[in-house]
PDB file of N, CA and C in Angstrom:
ATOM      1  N   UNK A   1       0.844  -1.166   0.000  1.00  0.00           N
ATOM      2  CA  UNK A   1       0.000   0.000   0.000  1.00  0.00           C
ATOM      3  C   UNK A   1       0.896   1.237   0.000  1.00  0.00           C
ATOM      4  N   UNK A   2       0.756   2.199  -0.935  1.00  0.00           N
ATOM      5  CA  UNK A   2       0.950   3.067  -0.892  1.00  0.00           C
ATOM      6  C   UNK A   2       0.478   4.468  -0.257  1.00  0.00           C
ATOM      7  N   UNK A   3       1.491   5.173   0.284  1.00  0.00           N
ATOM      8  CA  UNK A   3       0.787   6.502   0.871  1.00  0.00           C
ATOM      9  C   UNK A   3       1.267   7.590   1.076  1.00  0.00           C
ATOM     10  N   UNK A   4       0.624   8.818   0.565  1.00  0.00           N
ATOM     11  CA  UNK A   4       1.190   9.999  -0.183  1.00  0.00           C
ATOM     12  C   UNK A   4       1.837  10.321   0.987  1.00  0.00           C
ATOM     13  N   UNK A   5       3.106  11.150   0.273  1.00  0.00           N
ATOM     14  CA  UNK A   5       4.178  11.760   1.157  1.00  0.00           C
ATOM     15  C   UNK A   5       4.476  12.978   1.383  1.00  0.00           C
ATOM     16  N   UNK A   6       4.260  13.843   2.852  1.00  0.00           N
ATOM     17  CA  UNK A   6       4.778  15.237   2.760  1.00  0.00           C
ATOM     18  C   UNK A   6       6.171  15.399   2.237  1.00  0.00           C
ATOM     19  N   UNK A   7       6.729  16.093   1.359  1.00  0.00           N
ATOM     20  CA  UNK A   7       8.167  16.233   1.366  1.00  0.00           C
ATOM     21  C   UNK A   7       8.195  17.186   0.071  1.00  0.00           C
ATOM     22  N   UNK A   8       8.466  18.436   1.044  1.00  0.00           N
ATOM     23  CA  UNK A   8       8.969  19.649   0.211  1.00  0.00           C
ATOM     24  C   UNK A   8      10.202  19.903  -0.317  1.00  0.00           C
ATOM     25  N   UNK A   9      10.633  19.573  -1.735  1.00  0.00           N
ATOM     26  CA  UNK A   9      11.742  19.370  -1.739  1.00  0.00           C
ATOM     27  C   UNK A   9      12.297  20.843  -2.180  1.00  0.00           C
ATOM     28  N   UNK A  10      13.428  21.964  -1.559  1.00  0.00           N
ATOM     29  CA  UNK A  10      14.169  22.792  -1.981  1.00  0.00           C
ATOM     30  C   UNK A  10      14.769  22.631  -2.721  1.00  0.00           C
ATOM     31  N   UNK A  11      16.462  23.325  -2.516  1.00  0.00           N
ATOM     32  CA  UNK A  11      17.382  23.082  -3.167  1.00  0.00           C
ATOM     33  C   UNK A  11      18.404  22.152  -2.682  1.00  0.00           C
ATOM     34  N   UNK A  12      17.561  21.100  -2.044  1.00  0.00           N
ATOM     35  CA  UNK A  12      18.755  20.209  -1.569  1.00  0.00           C
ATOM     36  C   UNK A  12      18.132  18.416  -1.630  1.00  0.00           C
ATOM     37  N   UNK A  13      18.728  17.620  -1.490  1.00  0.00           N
ATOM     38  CA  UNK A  13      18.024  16.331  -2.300  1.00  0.00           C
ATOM     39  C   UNK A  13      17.812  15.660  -0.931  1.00  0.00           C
ATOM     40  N   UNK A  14      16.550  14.938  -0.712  1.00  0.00           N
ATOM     41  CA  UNK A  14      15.926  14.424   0.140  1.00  0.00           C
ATOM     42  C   UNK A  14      16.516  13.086   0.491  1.00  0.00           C
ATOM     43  N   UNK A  15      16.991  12.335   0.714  1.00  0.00           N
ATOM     44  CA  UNK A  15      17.926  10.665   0.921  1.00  0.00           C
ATOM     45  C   UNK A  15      16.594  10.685   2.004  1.00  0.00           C
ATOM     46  N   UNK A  16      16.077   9.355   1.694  1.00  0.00           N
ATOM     47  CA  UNK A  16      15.736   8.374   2.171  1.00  0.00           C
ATOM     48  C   UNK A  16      16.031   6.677   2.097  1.00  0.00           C
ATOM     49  N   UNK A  17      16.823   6.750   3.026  1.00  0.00           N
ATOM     50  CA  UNK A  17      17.727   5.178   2.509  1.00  0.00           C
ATOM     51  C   UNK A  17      16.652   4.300   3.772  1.00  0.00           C
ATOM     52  N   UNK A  18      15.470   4.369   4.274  1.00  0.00           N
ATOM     53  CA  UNK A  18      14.806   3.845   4.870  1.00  0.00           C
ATOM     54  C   UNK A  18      14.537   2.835   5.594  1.00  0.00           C
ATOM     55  N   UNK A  19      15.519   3.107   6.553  1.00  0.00           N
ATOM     56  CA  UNK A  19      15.571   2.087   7.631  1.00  0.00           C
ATOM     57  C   UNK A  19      16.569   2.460   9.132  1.00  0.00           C
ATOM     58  N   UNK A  20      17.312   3.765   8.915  1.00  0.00           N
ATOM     59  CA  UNK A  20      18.492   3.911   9.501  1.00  0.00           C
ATOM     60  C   UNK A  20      18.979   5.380   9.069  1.00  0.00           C
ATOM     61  N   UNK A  21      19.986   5.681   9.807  1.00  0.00           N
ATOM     62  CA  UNK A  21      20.539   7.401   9.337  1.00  0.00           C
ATOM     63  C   UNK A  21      21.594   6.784   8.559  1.00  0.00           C
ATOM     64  N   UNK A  22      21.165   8.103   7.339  1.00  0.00           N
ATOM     65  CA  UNK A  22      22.682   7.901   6.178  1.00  0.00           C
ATOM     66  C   UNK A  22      23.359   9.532   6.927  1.00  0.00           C
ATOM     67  N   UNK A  23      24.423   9.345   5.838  1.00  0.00           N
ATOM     68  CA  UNK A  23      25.220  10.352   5.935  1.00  0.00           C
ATOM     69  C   UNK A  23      25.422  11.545   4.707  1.00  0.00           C
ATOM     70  N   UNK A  24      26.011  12.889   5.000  1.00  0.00           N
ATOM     71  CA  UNK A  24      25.812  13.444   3.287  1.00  0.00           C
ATOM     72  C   UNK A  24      26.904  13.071   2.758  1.00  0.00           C
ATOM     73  N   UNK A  25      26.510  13.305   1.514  1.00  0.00           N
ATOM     74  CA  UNK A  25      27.142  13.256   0.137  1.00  0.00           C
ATOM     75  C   UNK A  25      27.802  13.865  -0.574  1.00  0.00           C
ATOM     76  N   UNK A  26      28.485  15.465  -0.737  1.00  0.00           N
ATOM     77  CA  UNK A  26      28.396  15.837  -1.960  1.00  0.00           C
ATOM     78  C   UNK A  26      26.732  17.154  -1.171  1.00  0.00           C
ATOM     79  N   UNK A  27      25.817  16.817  -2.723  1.00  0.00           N
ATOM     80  CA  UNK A  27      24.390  17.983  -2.438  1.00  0.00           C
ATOM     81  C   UNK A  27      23.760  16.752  -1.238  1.00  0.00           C
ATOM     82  N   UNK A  28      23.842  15.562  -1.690  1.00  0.00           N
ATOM     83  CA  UNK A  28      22.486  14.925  -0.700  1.00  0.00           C
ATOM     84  C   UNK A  28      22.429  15.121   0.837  1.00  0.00           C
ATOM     85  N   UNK A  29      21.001  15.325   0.965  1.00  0.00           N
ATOM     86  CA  UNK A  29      21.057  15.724   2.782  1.00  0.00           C
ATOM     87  C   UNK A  29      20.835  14.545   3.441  1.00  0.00           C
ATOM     88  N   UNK A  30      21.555  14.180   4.220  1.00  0.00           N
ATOM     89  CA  UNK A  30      21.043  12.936   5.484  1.00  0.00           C
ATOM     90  C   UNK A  30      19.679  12.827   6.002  1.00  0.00           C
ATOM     91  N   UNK A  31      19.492  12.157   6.269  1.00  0.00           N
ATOM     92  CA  UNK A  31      18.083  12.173   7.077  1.00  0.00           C
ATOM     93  C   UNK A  31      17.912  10.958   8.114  1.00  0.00           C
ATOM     94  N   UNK A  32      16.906  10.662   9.124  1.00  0.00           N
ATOM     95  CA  UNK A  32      16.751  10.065   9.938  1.00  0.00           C
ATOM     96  C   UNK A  32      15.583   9.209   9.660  1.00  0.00           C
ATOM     97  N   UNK A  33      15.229   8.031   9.963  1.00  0.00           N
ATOM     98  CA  UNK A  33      14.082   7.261  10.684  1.00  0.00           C
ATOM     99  C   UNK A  33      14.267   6.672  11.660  1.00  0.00           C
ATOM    100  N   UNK A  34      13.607   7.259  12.508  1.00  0.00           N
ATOM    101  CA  UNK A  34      12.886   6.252  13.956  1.00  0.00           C
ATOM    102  C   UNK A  34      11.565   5.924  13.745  1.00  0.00           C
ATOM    103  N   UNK A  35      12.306   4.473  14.563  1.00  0.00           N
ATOM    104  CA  UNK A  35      10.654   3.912  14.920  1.00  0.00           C
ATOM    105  C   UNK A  35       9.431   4.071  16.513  1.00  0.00           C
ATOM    106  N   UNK A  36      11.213   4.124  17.206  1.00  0.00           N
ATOM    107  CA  UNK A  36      10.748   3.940  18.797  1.00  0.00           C
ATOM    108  C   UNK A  36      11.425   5.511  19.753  1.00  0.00           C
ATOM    109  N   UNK A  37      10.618   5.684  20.578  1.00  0.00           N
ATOM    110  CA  UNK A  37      11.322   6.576  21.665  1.00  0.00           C
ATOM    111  C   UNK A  37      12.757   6.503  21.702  1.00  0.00           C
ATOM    112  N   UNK A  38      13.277   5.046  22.005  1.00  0.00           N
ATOM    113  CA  UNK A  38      14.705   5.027  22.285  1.00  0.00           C
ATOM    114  C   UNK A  38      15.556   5.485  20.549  1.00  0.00           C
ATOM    115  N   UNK A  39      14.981   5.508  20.026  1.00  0.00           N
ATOM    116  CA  UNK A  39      15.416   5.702  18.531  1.00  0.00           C
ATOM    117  C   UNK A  39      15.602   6.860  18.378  1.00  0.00           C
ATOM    118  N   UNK A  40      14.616   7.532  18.824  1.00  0.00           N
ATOM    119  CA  UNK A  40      14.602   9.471  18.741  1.00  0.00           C
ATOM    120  C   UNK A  40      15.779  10.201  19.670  1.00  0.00           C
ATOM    121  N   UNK A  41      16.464   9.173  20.707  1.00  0.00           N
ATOM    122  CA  UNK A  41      16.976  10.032  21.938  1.00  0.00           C
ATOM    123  C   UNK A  41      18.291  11.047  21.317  1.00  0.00           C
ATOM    124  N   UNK A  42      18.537  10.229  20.058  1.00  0.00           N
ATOM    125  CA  UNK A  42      19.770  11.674  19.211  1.00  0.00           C
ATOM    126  C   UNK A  42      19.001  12.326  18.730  1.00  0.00           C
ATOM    127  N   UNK A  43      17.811  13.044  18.803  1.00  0.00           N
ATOM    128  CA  UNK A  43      17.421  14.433  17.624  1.00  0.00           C
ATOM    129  C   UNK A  43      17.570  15.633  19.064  1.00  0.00           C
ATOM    130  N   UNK A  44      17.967  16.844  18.274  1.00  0.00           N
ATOM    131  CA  UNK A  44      17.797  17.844  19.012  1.00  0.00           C
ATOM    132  C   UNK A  44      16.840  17.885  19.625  1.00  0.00           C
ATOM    133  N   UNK A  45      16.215  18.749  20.163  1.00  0.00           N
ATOM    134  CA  UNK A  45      15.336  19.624  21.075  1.00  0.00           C
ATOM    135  C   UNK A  45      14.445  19.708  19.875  1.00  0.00           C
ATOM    136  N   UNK A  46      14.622  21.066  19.107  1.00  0.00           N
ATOM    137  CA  UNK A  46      13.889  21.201  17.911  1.00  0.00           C
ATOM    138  C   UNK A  46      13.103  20.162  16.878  1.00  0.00           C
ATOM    139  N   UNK A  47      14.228  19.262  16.708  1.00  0.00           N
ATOM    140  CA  UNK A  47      13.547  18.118  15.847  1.00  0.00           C
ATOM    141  C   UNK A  47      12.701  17.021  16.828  1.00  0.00           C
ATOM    142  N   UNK A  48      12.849  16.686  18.054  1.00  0.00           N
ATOM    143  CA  UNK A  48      12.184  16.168  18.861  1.00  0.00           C
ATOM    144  C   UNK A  48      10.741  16.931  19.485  1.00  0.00           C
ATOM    145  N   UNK A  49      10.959  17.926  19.390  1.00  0.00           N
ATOM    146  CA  UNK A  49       9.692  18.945  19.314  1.00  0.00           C
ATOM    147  C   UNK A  49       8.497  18.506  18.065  1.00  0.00           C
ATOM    148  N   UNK A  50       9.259  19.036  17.170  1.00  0.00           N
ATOM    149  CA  UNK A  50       8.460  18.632  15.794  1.00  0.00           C
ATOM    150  C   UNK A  50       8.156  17.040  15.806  1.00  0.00           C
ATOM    151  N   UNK A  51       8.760  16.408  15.977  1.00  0.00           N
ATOM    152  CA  UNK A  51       8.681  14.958  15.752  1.00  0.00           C
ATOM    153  C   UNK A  51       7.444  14.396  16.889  1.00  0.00           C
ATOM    154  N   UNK A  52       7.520  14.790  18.375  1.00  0.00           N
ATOM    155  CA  UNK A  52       6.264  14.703  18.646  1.00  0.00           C
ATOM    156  C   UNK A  52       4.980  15.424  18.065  1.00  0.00           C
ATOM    157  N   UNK A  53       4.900  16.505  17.954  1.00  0.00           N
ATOM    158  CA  UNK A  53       4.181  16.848  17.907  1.00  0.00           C
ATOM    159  C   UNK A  53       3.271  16.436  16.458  1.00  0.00           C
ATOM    160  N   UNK A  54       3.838  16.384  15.001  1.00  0.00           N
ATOM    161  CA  UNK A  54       3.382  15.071  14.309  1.00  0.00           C
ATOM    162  C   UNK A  54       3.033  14.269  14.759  1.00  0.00           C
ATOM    163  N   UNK A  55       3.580  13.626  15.499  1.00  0.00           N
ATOM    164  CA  UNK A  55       3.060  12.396  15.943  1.00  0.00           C
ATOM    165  C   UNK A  55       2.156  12.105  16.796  1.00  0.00           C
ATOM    166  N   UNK A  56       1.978  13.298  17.382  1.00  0.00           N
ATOM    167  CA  UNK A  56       0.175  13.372  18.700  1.00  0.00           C
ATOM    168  C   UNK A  56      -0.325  13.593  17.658  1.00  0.00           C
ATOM    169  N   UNK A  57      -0.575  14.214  16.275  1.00  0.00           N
ATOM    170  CA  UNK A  57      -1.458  14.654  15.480  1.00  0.00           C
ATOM    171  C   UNK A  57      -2.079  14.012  14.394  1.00  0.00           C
ATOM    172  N   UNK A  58      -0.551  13.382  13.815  1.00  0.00           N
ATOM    173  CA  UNK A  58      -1.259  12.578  12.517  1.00  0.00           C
ATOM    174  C   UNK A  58      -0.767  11.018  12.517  1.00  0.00           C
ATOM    175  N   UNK A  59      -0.215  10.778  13.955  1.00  0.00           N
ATOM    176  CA  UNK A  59       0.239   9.282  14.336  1.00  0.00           C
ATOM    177  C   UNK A  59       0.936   8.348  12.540  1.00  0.00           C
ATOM    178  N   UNK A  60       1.846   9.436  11.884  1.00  0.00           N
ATOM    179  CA  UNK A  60       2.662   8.793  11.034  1.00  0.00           C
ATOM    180  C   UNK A  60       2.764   7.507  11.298  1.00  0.00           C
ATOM    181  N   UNK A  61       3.120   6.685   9.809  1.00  0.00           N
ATOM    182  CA  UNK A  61       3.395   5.401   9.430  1.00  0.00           C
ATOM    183  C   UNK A  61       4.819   5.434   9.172  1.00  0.00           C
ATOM    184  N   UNK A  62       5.740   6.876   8.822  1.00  0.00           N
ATOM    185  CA  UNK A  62       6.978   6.560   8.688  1.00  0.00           C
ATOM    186  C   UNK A  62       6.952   8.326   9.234  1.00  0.00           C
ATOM    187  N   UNK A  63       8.219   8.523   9.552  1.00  0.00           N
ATOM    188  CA  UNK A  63       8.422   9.985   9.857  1.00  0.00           C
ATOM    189  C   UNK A  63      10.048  10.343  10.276  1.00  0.00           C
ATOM    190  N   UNK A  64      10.138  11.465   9.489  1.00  0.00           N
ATOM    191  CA  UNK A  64      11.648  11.825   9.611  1.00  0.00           C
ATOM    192  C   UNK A  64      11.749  13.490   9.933  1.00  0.00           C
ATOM    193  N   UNK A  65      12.448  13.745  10.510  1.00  0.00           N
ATOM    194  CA  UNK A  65      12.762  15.359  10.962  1.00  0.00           C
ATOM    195  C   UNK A  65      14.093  15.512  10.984  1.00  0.00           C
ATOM    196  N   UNK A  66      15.138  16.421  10.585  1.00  0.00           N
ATOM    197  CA  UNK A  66      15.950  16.534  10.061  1.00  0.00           C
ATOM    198  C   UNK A  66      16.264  18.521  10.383  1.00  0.00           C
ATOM    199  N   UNK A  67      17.234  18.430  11.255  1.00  0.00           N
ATOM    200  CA  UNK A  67      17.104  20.264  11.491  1.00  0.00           C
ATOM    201  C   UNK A  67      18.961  20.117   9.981  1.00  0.00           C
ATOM    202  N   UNK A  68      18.044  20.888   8.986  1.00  0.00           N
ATOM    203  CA  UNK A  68      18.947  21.387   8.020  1.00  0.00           C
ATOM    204  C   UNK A  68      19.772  22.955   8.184  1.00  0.00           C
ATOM    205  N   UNK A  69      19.899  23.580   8.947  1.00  0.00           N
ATOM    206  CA  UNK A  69      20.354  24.799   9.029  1.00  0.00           C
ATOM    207  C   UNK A  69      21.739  24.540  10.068  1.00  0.00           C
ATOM    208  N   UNK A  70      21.685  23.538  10.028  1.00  0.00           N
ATOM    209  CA  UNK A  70      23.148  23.660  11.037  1.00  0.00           C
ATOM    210  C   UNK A  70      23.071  23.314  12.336  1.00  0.00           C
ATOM    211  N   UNK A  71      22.473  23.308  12.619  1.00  0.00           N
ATOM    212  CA  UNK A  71      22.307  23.038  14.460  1.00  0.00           C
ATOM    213  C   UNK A  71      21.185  24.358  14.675  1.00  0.00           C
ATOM    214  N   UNK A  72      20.834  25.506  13.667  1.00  0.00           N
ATOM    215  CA  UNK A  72      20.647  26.709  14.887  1.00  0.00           C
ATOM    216  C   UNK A  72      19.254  26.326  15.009  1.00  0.00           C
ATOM    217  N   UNK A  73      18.262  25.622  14.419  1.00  0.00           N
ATOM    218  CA  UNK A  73      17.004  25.095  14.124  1.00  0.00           C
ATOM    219  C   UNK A  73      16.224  26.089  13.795  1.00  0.00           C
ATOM    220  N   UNK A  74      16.825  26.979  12.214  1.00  0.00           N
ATOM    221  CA  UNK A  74      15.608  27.784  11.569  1.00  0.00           C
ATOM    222  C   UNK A  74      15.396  26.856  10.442  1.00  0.00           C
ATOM    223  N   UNK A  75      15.732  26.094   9.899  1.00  0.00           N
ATOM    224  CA  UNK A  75      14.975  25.459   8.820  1.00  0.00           C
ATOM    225  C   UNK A  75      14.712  24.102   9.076  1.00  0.00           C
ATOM    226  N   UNK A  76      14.064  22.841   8.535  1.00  0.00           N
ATOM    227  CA  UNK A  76      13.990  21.733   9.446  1.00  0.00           C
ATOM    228  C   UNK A  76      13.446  21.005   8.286  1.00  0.00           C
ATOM    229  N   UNK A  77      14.170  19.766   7.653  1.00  0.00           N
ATOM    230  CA  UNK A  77      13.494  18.843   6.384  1.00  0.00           C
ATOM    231  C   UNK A  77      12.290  17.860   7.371  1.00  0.00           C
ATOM    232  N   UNK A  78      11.046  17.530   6.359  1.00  0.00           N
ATOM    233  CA  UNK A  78       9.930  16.739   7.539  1.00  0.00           C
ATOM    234  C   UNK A  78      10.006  15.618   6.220  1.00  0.00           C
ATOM    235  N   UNK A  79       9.646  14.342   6.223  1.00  0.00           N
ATOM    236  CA  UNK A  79       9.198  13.462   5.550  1.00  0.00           C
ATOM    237  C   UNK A  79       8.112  12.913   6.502  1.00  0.00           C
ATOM    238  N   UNK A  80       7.494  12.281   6.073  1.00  0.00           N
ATOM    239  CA  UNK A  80       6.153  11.883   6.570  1.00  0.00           C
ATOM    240  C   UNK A  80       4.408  11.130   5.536  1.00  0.00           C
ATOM    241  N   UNK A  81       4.692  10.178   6.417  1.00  0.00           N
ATOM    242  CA  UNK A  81       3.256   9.191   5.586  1.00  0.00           C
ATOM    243  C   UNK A  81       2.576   9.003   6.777  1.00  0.00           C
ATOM    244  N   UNK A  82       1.217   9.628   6.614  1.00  0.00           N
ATOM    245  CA  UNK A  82       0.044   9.515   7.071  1.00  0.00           C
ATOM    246  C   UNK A  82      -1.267   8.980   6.449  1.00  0.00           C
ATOM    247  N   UNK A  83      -1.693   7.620   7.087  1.00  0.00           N
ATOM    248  CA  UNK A  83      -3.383   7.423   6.361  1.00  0.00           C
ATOM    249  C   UNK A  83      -3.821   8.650   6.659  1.00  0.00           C
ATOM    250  N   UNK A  84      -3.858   9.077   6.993  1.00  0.00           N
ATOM    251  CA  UNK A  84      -4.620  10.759   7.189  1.00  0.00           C
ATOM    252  C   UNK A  84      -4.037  11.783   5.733  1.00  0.00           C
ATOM    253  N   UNK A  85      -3.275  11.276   5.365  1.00  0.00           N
ATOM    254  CA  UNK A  85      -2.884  12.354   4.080  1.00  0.00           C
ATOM    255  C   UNK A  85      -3.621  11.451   2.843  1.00  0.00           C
ATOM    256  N   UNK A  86      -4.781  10.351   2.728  1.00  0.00           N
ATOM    257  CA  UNK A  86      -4.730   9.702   1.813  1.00  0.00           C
ATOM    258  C   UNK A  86      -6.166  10.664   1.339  1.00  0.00           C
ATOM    259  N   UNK A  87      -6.098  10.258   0.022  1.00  0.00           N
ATOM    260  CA  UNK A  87      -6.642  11.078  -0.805  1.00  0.00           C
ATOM    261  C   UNK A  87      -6.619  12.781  -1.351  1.00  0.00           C
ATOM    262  N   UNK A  88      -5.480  13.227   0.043  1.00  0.00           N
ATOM    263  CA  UNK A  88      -5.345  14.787   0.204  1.00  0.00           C
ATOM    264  C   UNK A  88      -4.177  15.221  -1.032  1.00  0.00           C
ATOM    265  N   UNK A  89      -4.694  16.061  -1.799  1.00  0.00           N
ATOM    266  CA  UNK A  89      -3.881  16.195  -2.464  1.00  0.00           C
ATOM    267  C   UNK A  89      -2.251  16.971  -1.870  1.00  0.00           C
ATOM    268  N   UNK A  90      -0.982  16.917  -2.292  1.00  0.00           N
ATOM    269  CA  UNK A  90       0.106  17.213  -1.930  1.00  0.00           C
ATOM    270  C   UNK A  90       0.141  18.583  -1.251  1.00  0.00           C
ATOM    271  N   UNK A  91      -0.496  19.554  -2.054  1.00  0.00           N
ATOM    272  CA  UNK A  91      -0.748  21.109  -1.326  1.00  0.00           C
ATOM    273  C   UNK A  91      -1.938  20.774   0.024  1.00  0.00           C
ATOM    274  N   UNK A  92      -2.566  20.338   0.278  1.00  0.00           N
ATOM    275  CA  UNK A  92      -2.873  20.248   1.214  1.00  0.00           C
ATOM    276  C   UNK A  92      -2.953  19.382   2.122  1.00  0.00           C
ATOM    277  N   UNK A  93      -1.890  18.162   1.893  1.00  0.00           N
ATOM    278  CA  UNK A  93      -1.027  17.643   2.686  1.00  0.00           C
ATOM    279  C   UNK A  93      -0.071  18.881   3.514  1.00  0.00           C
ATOM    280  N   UNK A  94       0.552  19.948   2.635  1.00  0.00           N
ATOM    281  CA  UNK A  94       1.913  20.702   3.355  1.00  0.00           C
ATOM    282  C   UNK A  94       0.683  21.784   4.647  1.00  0.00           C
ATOM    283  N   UNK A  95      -0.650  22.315   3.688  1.00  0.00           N
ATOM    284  CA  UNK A  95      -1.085  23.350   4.560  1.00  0.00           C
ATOM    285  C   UNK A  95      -1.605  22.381   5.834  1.00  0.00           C
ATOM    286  N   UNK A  96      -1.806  21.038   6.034  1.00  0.00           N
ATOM    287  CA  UNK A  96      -2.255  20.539   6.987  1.00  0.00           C
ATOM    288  C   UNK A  96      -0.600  20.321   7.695  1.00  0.00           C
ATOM    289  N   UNK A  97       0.439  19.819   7.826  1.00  0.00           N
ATOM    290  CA  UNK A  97       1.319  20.492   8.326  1.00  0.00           C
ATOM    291  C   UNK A  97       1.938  21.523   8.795  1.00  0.00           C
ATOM    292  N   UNK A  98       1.635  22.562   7.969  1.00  0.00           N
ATOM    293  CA  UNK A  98       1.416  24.087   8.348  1.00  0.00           C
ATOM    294  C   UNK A  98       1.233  24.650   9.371  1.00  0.00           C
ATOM    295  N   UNK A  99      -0.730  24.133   9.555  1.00  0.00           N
ATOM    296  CA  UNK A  99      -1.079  24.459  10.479  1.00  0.00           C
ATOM    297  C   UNK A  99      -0.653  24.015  11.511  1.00  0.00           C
ATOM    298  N   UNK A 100      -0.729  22.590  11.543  1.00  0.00           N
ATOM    299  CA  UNK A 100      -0.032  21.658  12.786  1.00  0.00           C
ATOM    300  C   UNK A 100       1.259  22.449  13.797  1.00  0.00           C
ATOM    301  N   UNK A 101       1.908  22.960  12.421  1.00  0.00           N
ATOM    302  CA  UNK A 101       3.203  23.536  13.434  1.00  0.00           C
ATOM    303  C   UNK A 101       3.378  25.113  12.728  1.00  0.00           C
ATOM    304  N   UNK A 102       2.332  25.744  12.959  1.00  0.00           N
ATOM    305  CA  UNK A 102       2.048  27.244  12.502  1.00  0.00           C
ATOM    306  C   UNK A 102       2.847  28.081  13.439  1.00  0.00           C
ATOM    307  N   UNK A 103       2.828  27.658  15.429  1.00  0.00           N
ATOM    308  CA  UNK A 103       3.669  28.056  15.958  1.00  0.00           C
ATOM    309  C   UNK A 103       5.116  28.269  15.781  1.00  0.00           C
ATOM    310  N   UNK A 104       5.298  26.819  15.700  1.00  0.00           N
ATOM    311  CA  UNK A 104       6.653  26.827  15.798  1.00  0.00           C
ATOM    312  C   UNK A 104       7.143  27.337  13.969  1.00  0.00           C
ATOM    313  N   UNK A 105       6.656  27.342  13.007  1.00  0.00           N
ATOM    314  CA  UNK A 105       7.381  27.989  12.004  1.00  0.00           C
ATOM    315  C   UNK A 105       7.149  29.800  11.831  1.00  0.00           C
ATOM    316  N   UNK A 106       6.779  30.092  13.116  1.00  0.00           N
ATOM    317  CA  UNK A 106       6.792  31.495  13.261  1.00  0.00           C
ATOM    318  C   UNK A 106       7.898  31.754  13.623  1.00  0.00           C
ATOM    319  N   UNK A 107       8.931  30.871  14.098  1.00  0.00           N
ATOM    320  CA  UNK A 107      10.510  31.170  14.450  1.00  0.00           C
ATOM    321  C   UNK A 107      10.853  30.249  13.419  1.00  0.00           C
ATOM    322  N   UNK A 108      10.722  29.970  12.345  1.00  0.00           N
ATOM    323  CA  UNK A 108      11.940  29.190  11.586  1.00  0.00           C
ATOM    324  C   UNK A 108      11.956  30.352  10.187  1.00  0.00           C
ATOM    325  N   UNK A 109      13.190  29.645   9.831  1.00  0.00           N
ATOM    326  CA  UNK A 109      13.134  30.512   7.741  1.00  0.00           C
ATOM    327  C   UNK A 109      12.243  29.448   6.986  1.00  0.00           C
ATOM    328  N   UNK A 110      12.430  28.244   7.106  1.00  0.00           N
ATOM    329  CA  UNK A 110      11.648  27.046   6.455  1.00  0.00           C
ATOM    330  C   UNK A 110      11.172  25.933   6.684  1.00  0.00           C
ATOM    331  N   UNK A 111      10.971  25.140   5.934  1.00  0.00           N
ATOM    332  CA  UNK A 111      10.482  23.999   6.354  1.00  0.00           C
ATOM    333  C   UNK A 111      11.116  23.267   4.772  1.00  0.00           C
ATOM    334  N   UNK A 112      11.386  22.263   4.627  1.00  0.00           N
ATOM    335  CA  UNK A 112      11.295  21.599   3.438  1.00  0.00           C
ATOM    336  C   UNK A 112      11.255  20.098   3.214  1.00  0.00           C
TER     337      UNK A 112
END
């Protein structure tokens, strides 16, 4: 089964090697999957923020958070599959994320 995916892609390439953290490349950005609490205990503050809070909301089937700005946590890559995103088209897959974390991207530059 397939199921549509948030993932805004910028100017930087999304790696999902899906199962484990890769590393970068060259342009490709790293990214994370956890499955369990003990899995999450390396994400920042910021990305552990976001990462719950998805997850009280749209109880993801896969989910990745990724603070891309360096450590300072203004920009932050999200991947994410939700039965809740099925049938939603892609733009309003992102504005239902949006809202979700409308707070917290009142202090960031992005999201992607």
């Amino acid at each position: 089964m397939s199921l549509p995916t948030f993932a805004r892609l910028c100017s930087r390439t999304f790696v999902n090697n899906g199962s484990h953290a890769s590393k970068s490349v060259g342009s490709l950005q790293a990214t994370r999957l956890y499955s369990s609490e003990s899995e999450t205990a390396s994400l920042t503050e910021g990305e552990r923020h976001i990462y719950n809070k998805l997850t009280n909301e749209l109880t993801p089937l896969r989910l990745q958070v990724a603070d891309v700005s360096g450590g300072c946590g203004s920009m932050y890559a999200i991947n994410i599959a939700s039965a809740q995103f099925k049938g939603m088209s892609v733009v309003k897959q992102h504005r239902k994320i949006n809202e979700i974390l409308k707070e917290e991207i009142k202090e960031m530059h992005g999201l992607q």
